[in-house]
Protein backbone atom coordinates (compact mmCIF):
# COMPACT_ATOMS: atom_id res chain seq x y z
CA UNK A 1 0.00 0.00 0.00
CA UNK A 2 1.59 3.25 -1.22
CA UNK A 3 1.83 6.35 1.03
CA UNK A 4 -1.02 8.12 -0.29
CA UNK A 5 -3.40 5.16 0.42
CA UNK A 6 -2.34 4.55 3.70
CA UNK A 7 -3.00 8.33 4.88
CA UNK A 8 -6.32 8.42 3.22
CA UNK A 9 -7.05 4.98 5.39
CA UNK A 10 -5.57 6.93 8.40
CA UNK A 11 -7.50 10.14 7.58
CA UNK A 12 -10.96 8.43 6.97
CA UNK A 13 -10.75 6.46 10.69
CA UNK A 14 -9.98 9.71 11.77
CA UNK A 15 -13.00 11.53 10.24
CA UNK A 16 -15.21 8.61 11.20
CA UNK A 17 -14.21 9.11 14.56
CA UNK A 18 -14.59 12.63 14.37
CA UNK A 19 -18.32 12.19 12.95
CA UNK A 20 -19.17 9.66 15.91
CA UNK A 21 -17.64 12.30 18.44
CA UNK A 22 -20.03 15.28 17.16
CA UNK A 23 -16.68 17.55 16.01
CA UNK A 24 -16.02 19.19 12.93
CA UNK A 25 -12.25 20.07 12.04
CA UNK A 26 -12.77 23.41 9.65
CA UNK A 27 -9.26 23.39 7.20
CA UNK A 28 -8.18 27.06 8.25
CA UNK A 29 -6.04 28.62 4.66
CA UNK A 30 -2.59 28.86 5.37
CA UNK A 31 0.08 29.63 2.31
CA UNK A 32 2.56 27.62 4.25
CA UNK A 33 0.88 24.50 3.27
CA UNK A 34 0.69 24.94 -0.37
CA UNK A 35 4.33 26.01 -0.36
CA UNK A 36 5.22 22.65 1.57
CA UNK A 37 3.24 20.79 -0.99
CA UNK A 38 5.06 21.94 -3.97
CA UNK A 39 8.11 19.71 -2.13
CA UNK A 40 6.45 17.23 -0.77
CA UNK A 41 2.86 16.47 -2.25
CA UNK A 42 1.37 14.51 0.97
CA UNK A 43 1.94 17.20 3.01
CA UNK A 44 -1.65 19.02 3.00
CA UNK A 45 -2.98 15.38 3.89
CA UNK A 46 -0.57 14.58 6.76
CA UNK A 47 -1.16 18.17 8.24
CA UNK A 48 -4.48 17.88 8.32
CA UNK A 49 -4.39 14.45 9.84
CA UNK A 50 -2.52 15.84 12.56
CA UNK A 51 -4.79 18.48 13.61
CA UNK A 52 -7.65 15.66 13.51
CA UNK A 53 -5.70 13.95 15.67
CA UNK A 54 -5.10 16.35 17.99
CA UNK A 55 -8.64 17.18 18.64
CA UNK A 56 -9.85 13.77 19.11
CA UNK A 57 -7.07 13.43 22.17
CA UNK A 58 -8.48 16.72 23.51
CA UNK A 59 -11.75 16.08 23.10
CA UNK A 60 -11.70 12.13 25.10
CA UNK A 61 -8.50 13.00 27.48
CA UNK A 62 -9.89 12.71 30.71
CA UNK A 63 -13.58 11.60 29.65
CA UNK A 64 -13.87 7.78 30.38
CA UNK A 65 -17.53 7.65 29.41
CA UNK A 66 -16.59 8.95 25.66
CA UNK A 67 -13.58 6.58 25.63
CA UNK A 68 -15.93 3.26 26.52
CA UNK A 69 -18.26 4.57 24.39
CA UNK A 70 -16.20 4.68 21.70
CA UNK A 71 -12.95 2.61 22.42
CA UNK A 72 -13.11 0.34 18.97
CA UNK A 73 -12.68 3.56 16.95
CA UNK A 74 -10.28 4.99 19.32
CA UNK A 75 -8.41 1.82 19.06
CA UNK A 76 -8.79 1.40 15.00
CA UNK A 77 -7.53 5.04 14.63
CA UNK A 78 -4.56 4.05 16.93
CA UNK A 79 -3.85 0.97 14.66
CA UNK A 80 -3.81 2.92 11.58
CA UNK A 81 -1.83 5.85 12.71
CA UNK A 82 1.79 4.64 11.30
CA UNK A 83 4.24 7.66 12.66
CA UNK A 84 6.42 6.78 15.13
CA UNK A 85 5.53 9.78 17.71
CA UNK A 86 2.04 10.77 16.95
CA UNK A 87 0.36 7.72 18.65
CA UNK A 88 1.71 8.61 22.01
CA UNK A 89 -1.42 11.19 22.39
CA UNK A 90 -4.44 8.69 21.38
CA UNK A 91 -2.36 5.79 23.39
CA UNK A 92 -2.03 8.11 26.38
CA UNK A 93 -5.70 8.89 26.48
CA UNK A 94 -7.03 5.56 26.28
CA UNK A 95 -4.57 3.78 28.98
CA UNK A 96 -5.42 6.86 30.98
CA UNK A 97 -9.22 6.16 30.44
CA UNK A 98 -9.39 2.49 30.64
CA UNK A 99 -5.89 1.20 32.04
CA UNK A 100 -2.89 0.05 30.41
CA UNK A 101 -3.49 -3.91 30.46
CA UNK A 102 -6.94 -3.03 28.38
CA UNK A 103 -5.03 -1.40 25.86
CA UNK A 104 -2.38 -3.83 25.35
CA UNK A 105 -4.99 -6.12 24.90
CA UNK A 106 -6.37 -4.70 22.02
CA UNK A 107 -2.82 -4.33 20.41
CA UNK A 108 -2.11 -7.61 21.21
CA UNK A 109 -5.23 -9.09 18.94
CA UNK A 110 -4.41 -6.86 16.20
CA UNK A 111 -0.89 -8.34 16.11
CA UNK A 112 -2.46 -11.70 15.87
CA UNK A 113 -5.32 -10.73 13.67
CA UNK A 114 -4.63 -7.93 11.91
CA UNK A 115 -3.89 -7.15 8.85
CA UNK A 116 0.10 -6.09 8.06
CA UNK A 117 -0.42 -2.64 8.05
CA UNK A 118 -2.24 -2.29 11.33
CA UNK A 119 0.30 -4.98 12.78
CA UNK A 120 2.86 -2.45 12.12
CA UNK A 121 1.01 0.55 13.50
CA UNK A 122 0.20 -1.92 16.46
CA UNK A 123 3.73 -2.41 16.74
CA UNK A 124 4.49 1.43 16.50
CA UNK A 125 1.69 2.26 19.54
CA UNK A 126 2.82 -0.67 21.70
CA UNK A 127 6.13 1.78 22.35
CA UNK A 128 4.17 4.31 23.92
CA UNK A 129 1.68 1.63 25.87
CA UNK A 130 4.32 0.01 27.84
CA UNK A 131 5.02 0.25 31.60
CA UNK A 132 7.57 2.74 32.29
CA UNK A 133 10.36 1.57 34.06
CA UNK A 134 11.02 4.42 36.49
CA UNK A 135 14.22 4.65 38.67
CA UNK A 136 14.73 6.61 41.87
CA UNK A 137 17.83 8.49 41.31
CA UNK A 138 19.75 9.24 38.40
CA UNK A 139 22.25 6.19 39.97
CA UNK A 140 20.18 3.58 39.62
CA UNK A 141 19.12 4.81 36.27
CA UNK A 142 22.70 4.23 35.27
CA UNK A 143 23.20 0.73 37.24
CA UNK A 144 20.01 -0.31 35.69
CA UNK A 145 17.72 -0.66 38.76
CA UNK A 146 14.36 0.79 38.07
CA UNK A 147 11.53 1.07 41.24
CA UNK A 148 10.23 -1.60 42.48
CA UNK A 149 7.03 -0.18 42.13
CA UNK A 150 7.89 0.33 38.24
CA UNK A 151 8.99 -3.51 37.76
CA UNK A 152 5.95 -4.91 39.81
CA UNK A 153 3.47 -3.16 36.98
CA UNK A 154 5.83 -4.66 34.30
CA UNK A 155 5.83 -7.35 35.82
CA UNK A 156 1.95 -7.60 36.09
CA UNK A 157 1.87 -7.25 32.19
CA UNK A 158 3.97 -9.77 31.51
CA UNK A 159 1.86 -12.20 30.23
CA UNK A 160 0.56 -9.07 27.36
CA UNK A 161 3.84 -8.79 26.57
CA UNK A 162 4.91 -12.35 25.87
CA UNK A 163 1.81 -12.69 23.64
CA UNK A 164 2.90 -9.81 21.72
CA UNK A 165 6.35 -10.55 21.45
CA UNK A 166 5.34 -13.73 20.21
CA UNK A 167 2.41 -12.05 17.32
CA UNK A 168 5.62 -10.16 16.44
CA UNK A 169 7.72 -13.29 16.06
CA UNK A 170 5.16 -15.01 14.01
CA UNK A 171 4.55 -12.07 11.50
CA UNK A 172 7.96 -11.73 11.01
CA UNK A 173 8.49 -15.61 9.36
C-alpha cells in the first residue's frame, strides 16, 4: 500500500471518529501548506491528519464515558496511525481512560489478527503503551535498577507482553 493510500485509510478512521464524536475540524487557509506541498505532495494530507488527531485526544483526554463509548474507533484510529511519535497522544488517552493492560490487549489481537499494516502501527503504539520503568535516582538509572514499584506493573503485564512478542515473532516468518 503506497503512502497516499495509507494516509487516506488513516485520515478516513480519523473523520469517522470525528463524525461519531459530534466535532467538525474546519481546514483554516494557510500559504505555508501549499508552499510545503510543492516539495512534498502529501503534506496538505498529513497536516491535516494531525490536527484531527489532535482534537480527538483533547476532546476524550480525561472523559472515560466517551472513551468506553467509543474505544473500537479509538483503538482502529490508533492501529492505523503509522508515525512513530504521533500515537503517544491517542495511546495516552485511552490507557489513561481504561488502564494500560486493556489497551495492550487490544494491540495484542491486532498483532495476531490484523492485517500487516495495522500490525505495524500496532507495533508502533505498543512503544508508547508500555510500563515505564522508572528509577529513583539518576544512579540507579545508570546501574540499571528501576523502582520496584515500576517492575511490579511490568511485571503484572507480563503475560501481554509475551503474547505480543510472540504475534511479532510469528509475523515476522
Amino acid at each position: 500500500m503506497d503512502l497516499g493510500a495509507r494516509l487516506a485509510l488513516q485520515e478516513g478512521c480519523l473523520d469517522e471518529l470525528l463524525e461519531a464524536l459530534g466535532l467538525e475540524w474546519a481546514d483554516s487557509a494557510d500559504p505555508r501548506i501549499a508552499a510545503f506541498a510543492e516539495r512534498q505532495p502529501h503534506f496538505p494530507q498529513y497536516h491535516r491528519i494531525g490536527h484531527k488527531r489532535q482534537l480527538v485526544v483533547q476532546h476524550v483526554t480525561g472523559n472515560r464515558p466517551l472513551v468506553e463509548q467509543h474505544y473500537d474507533q479509538l483503538v482502529r484510529a490508533l492501529v492505523h496511525d503509522e508515525d512513530p511519535s504521533s500515537p503517544r497522544w491517542l495511546a495516552a488517552a485511552l490507557v489513561q481512560a481504561v488502564g494500560r493492560r486493556r489497551v495492550q490487549e487490544s494491540l495484542v489481537r491486532v498483532m495476531e489478527e490484523g492485517t500487516p499494516y495495522q500490525r505495524a502501527c500496532a507495533a508502533g503504539a505498543w512503544n508508547w503503551v508500555q510500563a515505564p520503568l522508572e528509577y529513583a535516582t539518576e544512579e540507579d538509572l545508570h546501574a540499571g535498577r528501576p523502582t520496584r514499584a515500576s517492575l511490579a506493573e511490568r511485571d503484572a503485564l507480563a503475560d501481554l507482553e509475551a503474547r505480543y512478542r510472540a504475534a511479532l515473532d510469528t509475523g515476522s516468518r
